[in-house]
N, C-alpha and C. Protein backbone atom coordinates (compact mmCIF):
# COMPACT_ATOMS: atom_id res chain seq x y z
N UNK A 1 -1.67 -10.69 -6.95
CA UNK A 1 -0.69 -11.66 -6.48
C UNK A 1 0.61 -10.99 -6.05
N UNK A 2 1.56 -9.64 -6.81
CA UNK A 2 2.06 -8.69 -6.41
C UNK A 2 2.18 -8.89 -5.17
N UNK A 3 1.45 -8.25 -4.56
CA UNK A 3 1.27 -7.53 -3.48
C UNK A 3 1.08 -8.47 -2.39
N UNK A 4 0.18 -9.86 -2.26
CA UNK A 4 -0.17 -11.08 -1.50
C UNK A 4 1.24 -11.45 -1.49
N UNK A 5 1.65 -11.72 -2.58
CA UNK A 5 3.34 -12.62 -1.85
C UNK A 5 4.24 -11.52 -1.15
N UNK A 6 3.90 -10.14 -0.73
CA UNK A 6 5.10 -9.54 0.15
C UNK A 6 4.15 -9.66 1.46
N UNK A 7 3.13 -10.17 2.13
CA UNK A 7 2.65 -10.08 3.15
C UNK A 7 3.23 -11.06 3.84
N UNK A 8 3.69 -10.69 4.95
CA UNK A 8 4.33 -11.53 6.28
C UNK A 8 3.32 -12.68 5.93
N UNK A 9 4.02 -13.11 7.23
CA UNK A 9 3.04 -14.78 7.08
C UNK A 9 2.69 -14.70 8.73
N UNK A 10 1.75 -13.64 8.94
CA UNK A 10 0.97 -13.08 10.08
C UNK A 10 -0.68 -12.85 9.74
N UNK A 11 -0.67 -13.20 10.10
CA UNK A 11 -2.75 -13.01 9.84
C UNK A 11 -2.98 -12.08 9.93
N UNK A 12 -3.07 -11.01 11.03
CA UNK A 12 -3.09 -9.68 11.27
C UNK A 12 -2.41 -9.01 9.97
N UNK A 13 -1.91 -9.20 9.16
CA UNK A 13 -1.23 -8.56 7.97
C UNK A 13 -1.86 -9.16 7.04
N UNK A 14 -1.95 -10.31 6.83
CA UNK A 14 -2.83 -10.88 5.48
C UNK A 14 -4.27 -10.51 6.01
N UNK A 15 -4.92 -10.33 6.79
CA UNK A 15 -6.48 -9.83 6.65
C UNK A 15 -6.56 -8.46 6.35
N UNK A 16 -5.34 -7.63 6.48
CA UNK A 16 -5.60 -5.90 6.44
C UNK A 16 -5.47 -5.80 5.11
N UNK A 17 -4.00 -6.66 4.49
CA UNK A 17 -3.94 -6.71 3.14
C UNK A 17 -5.25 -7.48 1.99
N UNK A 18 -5.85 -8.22 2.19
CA UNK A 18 -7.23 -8.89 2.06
C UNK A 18 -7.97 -7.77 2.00
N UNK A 19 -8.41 -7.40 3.44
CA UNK A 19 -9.33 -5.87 3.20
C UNK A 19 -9.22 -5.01 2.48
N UNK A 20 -7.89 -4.49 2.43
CA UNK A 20 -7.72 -3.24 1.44
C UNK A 20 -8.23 -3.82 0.30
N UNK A 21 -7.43 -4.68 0.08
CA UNK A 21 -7.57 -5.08 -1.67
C UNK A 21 -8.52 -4.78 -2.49
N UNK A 22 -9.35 -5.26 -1.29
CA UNK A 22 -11.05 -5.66 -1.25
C UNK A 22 -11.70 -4.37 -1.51
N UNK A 23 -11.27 -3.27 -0.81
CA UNK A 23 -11.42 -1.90 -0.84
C UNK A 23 -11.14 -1.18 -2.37
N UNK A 24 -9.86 -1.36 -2.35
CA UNK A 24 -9.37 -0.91 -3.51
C UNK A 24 -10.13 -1.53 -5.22
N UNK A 25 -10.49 -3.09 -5.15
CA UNK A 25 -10.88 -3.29 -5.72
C UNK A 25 -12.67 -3.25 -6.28
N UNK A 26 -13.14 -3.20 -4.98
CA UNK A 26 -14.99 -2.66 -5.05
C UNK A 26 -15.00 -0.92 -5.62
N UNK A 27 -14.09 -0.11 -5.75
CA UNK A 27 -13.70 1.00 -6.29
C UNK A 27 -13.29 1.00 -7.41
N UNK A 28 -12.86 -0.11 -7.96
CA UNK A 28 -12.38 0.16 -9.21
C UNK A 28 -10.97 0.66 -9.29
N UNK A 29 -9.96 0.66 -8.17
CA UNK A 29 -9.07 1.20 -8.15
C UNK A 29 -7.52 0.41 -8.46
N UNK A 30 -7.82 -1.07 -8.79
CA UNK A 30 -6.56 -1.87 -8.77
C UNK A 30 -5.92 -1.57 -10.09
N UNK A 31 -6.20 -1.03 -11.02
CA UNK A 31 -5.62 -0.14 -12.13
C UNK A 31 -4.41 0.48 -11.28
N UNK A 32 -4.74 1.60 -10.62
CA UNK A 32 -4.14 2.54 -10.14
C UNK A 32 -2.94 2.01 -9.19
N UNK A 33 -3.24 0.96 -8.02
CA UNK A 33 -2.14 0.11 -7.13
C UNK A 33 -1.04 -0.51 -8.95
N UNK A 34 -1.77 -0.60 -9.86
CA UNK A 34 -0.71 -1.34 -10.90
C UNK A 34 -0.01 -0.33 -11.41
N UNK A 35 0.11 0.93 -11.26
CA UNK A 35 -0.02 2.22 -11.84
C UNK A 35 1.45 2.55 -10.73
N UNK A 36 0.73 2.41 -9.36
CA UNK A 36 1.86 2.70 -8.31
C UNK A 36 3.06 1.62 -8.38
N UNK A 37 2.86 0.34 -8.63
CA UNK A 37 3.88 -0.58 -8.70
C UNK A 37 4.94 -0.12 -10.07
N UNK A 38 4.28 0.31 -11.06
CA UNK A 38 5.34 0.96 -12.27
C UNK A 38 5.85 1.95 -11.71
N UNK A 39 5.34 2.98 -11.25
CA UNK A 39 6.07 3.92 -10.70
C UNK A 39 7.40 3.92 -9.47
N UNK A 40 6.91 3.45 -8.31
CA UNK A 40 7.89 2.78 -7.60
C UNK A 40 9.15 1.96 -8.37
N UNK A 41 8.87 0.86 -9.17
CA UNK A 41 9.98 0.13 -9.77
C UNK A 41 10.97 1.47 -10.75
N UNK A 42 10.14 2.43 -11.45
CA UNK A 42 10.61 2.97 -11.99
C UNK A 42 11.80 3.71 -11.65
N UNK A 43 10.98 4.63 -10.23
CA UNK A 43 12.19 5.27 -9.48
C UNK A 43 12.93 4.79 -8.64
N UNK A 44 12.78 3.45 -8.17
CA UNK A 44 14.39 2.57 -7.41
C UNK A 44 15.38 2.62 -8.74
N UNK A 45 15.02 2.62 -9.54
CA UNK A 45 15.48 2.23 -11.22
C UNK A 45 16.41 3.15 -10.93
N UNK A 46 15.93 4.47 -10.69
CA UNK A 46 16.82 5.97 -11.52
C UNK A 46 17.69 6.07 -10.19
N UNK A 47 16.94 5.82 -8.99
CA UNK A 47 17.75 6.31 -7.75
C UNK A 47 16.79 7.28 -7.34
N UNK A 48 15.98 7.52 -7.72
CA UNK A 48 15.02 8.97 -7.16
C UNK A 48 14.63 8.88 -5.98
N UNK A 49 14.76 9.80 -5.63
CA UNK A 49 13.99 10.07 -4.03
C UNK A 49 12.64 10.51 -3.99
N UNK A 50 12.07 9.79 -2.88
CA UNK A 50 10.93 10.13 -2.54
C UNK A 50 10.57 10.19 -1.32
N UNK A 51 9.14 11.16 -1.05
CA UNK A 51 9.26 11.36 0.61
C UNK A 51 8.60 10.29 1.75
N UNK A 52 8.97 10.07 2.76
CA UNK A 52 8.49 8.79 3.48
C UNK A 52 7.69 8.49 3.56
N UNK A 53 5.98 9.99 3.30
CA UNK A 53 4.93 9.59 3.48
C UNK A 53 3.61 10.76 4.30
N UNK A 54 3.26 11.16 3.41
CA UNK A 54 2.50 11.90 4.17
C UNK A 54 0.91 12.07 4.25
N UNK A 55 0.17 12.49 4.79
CA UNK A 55 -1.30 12.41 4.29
C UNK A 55 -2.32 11.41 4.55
N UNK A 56 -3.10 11.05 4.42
CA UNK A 56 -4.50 9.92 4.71
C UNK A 56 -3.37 8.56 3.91
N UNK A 57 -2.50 8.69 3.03
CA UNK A 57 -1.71 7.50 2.17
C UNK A 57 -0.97 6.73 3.03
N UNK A 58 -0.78 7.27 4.22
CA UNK A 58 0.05 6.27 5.18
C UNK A 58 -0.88 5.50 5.76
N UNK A 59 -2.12 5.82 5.72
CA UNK A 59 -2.65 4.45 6.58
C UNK A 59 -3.08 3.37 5.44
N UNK A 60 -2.47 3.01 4.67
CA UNK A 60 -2.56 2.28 3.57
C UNK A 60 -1.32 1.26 3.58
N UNK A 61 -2.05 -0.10 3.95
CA UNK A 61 -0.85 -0.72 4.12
C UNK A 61 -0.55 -1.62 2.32
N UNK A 62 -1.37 -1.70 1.65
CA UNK A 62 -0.96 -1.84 0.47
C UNK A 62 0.18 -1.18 -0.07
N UNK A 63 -0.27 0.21 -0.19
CA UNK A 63 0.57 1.23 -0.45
C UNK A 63 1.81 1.30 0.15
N UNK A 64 2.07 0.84 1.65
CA UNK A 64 3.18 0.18 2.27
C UNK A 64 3.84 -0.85 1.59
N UNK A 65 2.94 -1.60 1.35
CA UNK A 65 4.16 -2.90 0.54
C UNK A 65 4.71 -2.72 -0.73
N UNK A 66 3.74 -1.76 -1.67
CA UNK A 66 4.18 -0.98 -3.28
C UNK A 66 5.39 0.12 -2.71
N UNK A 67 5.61 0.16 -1.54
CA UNK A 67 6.95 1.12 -1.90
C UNK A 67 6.88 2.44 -1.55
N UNK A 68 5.02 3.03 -1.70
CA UNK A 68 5.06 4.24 -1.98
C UNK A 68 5.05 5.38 -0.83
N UNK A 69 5.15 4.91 0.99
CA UNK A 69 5.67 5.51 1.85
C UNK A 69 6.24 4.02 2.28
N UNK A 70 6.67 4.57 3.77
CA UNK A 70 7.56 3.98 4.31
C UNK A 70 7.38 4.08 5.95
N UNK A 71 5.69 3.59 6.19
CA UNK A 71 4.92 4.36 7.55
C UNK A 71 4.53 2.66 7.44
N UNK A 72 4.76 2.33 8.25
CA UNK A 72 3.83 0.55 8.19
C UNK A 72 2.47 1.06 9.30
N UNK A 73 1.08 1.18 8.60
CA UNK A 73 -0.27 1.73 9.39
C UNK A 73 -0.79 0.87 10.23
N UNK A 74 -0.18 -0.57 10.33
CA UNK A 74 -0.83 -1.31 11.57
C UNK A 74 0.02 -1.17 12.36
N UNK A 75 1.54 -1.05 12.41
CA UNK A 75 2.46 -1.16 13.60
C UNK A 75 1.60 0.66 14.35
N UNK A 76 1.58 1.62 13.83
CA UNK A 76 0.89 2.71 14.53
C UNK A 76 -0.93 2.48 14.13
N UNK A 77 -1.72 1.80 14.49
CA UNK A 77 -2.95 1.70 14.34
C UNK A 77 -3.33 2.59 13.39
N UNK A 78 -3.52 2.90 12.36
CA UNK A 78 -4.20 3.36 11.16
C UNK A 78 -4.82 2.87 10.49
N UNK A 79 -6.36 3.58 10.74
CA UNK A 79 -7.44 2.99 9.85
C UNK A 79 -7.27 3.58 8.69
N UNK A 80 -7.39 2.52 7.57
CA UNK A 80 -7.56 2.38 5.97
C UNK A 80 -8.48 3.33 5.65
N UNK A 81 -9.48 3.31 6.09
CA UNK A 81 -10.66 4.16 5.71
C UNK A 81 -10.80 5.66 6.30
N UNK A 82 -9.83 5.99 6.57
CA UNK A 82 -8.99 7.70 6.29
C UNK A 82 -8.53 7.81 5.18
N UNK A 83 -7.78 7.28 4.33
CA UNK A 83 -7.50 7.15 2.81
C UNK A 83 -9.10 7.16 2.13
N UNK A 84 -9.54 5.87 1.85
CA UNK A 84 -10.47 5.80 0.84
C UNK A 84 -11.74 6.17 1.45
N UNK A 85 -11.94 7.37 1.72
CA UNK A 85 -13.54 8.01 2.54
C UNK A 85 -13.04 9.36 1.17
C-alpha cells in the first residue's frame, strides 16, 4: 500500500507499478522493497547522501518511488526486467 499511494493517477504508472510489484513479489522479494523503505527514511533522517542511481536499479520504478535513485525508468523507457533477470 506504501508504494500504490505514491503512484500518479496515470495508468501507464499504476500498471508498471502493478507489474513490478507483481515481480518483486512472485520472488519473494517484498521483504527487501520493506528493507529499502527503512533505509531511505533512515537516511533523509540523518541528511545522508546518496548517489542518483546507477546500474540495472534504475530501471526500477518501484525503487523510484522508495527513494532509492532518482532516474524515473518509464520517462527514459526502461525495461524492469534488466534489474530482476
Amino acid at each position: 500500500n506504501w508504494i500504490i499511494q505514491r503512484v500518479p493517477d496515470d495508468p501507464i504508472y499504476q500498471e508498471r507499478a502493478a507489474y513490478e510489484l507483481s515481480l518483486f513479489q512472485s520472488r519473494n522479494l517484498l521483504s527487501i522493497l520493506q528493507l529499502m523503505i527503512y533505509l531511505v527514511d533512515k537516511m533523509q533522517e540523518s541528511d545522508s547522501v546518496w548517489g542518483v542511481g546507477r546500474g540495472s536499479a534504475v530501471s526500477s520504478y518501484v525503487l523510484y518511488l522508495i527513494g532509492v535513485h532518482s532516474i524515473d525508468p518509464i520517462k527514459y523507457k526502461l525495461d524492469i526486467n534488466e534489474f530482476l533477470r
